[in-house]
Protein backbone atom coordinates (compact mmCIF):
# COMPACT_ATOMS: atom_id res chain seq x y z
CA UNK A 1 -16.11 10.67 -6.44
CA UNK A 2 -13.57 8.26 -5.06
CA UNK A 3 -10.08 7.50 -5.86
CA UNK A 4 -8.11 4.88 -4.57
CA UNK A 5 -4.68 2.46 -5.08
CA UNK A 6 -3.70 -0.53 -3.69
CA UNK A 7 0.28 -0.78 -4.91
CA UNK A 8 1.60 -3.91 -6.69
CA UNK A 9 2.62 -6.62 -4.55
CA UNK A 10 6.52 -6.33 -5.87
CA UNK A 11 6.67 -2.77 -4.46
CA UNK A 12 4.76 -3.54 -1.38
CA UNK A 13 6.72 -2.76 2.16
CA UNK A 14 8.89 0.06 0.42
CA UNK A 15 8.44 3.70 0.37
CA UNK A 16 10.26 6.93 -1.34
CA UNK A 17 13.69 7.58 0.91
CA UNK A 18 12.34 11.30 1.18
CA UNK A 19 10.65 10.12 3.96
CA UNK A 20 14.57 9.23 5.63
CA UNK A 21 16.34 12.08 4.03
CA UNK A 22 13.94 15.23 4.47
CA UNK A 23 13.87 13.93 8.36
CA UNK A 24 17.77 13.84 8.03
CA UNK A 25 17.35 17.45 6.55
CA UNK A 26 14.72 18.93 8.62
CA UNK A 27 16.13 17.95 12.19
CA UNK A 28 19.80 18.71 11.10
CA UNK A 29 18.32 22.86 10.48
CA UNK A 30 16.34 22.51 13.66
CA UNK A 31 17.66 20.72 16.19
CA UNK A 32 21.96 19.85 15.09
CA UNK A 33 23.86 17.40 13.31
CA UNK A 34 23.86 15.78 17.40
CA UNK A 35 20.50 15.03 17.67
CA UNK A 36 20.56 13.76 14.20
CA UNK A 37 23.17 12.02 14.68
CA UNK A 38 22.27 10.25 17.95
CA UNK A 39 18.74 9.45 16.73
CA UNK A 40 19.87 7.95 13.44
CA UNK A 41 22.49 5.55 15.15
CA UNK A 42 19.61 5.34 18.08
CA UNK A 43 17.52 3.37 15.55
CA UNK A 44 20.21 1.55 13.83
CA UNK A 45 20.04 3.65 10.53
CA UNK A 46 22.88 5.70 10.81
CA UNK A 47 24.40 4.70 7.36
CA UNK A 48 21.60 6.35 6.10
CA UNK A 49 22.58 9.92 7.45
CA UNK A 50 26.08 8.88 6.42
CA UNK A 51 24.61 8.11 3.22
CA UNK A 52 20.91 9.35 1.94
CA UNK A 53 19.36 6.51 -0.02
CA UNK A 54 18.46 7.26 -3.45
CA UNK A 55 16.21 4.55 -3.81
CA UNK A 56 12.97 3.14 -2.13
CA UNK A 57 13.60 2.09 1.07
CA UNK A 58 12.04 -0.56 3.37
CA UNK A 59 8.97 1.27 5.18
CA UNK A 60 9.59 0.01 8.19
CA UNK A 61 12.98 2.31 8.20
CA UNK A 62 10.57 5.08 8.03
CA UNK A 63 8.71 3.76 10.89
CA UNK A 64 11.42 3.35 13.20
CA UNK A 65 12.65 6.61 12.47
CA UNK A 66 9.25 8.71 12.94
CA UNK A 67 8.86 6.40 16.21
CA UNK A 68 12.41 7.14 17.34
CA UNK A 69 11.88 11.60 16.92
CA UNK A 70 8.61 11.26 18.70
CA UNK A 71 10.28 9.06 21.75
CA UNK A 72 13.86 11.31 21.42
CA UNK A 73 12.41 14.71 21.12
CA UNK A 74 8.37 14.46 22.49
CA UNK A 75 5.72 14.19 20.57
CA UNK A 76 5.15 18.37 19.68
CA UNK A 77 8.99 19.10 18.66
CA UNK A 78 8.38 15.67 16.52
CA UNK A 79 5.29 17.20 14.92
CA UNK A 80 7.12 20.48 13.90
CA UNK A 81 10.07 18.36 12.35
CA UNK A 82 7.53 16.02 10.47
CA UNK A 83 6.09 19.08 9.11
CA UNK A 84 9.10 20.39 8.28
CA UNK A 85 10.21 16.94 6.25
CA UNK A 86 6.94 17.14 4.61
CA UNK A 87 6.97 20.70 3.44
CA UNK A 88 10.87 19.91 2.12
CA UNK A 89 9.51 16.48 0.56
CA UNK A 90 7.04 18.81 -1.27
CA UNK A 91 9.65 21.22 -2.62
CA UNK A 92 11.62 18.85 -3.94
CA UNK A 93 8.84 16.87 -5.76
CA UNK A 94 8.14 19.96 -7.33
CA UNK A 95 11.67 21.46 -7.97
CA UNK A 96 12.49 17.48 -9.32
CA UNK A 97 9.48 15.28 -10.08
CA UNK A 98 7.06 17.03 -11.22
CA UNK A 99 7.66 18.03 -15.10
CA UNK A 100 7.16 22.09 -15.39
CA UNK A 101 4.14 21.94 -18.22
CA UNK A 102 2.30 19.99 -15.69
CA UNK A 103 3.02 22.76 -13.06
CA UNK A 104 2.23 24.99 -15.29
CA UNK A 105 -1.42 23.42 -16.38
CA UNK A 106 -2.10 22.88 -12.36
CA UNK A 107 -1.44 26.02 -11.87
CA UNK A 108 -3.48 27.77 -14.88
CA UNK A 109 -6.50 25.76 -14.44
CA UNK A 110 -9.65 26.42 -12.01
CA UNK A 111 -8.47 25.00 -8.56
CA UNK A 112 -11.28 22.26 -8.17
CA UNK A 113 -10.16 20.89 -11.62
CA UNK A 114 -6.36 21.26 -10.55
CA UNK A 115 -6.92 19.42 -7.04
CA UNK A 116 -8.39 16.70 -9.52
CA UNK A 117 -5.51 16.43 -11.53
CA UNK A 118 -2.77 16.54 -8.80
CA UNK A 119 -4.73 14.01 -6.56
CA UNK A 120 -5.22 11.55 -10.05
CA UNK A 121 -1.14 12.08 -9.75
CA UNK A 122 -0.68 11.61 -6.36
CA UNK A 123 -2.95 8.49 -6.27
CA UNK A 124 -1.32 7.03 -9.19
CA UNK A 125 1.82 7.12 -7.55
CA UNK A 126 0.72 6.41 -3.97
CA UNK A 127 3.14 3.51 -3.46
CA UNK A 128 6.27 5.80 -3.43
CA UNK A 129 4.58 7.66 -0.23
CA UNK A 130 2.35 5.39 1.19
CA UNK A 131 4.30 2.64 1.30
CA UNK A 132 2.12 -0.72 2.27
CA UNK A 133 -0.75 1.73 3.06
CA UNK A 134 -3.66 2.56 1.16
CA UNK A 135 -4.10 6.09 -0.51
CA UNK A 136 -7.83 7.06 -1.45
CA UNK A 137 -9.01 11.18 -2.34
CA UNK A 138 -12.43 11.76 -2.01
CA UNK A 139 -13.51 14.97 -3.97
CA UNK A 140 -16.12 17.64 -2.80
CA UNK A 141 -16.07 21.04 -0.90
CA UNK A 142 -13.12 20.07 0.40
CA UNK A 143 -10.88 17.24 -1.05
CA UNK A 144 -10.51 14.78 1.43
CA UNK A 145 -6.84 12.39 1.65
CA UNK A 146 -7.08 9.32 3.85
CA UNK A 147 -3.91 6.86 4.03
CA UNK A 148 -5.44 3.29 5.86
CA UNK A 149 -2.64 1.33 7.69
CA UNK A 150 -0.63 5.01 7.26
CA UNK A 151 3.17 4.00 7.46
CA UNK A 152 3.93 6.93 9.51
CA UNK A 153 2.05 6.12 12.81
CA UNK A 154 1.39 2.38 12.37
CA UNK A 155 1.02 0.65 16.01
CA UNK A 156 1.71 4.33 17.77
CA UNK A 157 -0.89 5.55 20.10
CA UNK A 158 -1.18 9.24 20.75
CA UNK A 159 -3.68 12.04 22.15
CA UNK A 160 -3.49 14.08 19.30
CA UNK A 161 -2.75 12.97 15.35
CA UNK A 162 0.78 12.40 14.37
CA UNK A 163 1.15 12.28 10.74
CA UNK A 164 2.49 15.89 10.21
CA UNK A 165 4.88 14.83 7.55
CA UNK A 166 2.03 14.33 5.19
CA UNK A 167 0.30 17.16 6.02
CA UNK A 168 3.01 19.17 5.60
CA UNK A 169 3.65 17.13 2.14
CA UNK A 170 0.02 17.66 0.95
CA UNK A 171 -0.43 21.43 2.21
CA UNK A 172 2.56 22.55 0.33
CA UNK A 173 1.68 20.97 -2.77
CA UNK A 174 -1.68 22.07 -2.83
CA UNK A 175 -0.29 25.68 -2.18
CA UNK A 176 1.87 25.71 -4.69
CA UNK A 177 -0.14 23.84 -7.47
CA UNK A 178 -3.74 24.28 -6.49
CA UNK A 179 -4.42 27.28 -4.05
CA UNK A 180 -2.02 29.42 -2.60
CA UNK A 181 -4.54 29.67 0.25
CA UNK A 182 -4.80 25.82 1.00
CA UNK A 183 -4.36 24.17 3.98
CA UNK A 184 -4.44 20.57 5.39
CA UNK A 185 -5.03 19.46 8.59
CA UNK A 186 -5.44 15.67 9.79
CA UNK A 187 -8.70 15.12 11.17
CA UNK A 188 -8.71 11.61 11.94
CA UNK A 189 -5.74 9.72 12.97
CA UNK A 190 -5.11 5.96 13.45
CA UNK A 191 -2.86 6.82 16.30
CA UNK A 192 -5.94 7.89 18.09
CA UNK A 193 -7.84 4.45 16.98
CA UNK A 194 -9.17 5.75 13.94
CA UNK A 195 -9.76 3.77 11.00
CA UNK A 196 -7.63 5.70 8.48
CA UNK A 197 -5.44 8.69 8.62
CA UNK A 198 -7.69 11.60 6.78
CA UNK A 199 -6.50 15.06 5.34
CA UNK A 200 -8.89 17.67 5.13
CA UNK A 201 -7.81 20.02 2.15
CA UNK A 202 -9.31 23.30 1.94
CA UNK A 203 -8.92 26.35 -0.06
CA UNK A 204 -11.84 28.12 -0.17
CA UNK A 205 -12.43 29.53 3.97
């Protein structure tokens, strides 16, 4: 079965500011409020380390950013912050967004139903990560996440897949909600000329 959202028009070009603010977070533990600092202002979006946003933000803030930590710190020390914004992104949809009786329900029921349920969620609010991309879940041994024109590597070409801050994102959530065992890892990438960005969930290895 397939799942899949193409966000209103009046929301396109904007995504969550998690994906600004768990960055901020992530490289401030690993790296120092310096680097943060100096690749914030690098990209022209240092208010927003001044400042988090609390409100959607234009995607293409996002983009620049994500571009700017791969060029600042190399690609692999830009994976392992990504991951590290994703995994934080997750926590706090859980600790914030996501109302307890549904956590509890996720986590009570059978974990091919619960991956159902969370990815009916995540796919009905797909705009707020996705931003002008295109979120679709396709359900069966695994669960299978793609994200087509993926705001997180759009016009970047790499050897290797980029989008670690979703994978992080998804493999936390499904941990916590679905399968403690779970884990995600992003077998196509359009970085690498792929079509789509694709997240292979699994639980069950």
């Amino acid at each position: 079965m397939t799942a899949s959202l193409s966000h209103a028009a009046s929301t396109a070009g904007k995504i969550g500011p998690n994906s600004v603010t768990r960055l901020a977070e992530a490289l401030r533990a690993v790296e120092g409020d310096n680097t943060a600092h100096r690749l914030f202002h690098g990209a022209g979006l240092g208010a927003h380390l001044d400042q988090p946003p609390q409100d959607m933000v234009d995607e293409r803030e996002a983009e620049a950013l994500h571009a700017a930590l791969r060029t600042t710190l190399g690609t692999q020390r830009a994976r392992t912050i990504g991951w590290i914004a994703g995994q934080r992104t997750a926590d706090y949809l859980i600790r914030a967004r996501i109302p307890r009786p549904v956590q509890r329900v996720l986590k009570l029921a059978p974990a091919g139903l619960a991956s159902r349920l969370l990815t009916a969620a995540m796919a009905a609010n797909a705009w707020t990560f996705a931003g002008s991309g295109q979120f679709r879940v396709r359900h069966g041994r695994t669960t299978v996440l793609s994200i087509t024109d993926c705001p997180m590597c759009r016009g970047q070409r790499a050897a290797e897949p980029l989008c670690d801050f979703y994978a992080g994102a998804f493999e936390r959530l499904f941990a916590k909600l679905v399968h403690p065992a779970s884990r995600v890892v992003e077998t196509h990438c359009q970085a690498l000329g792929d079509p789509a960005c694709r997240f292979t969930v699994d639980w069950r290895r």
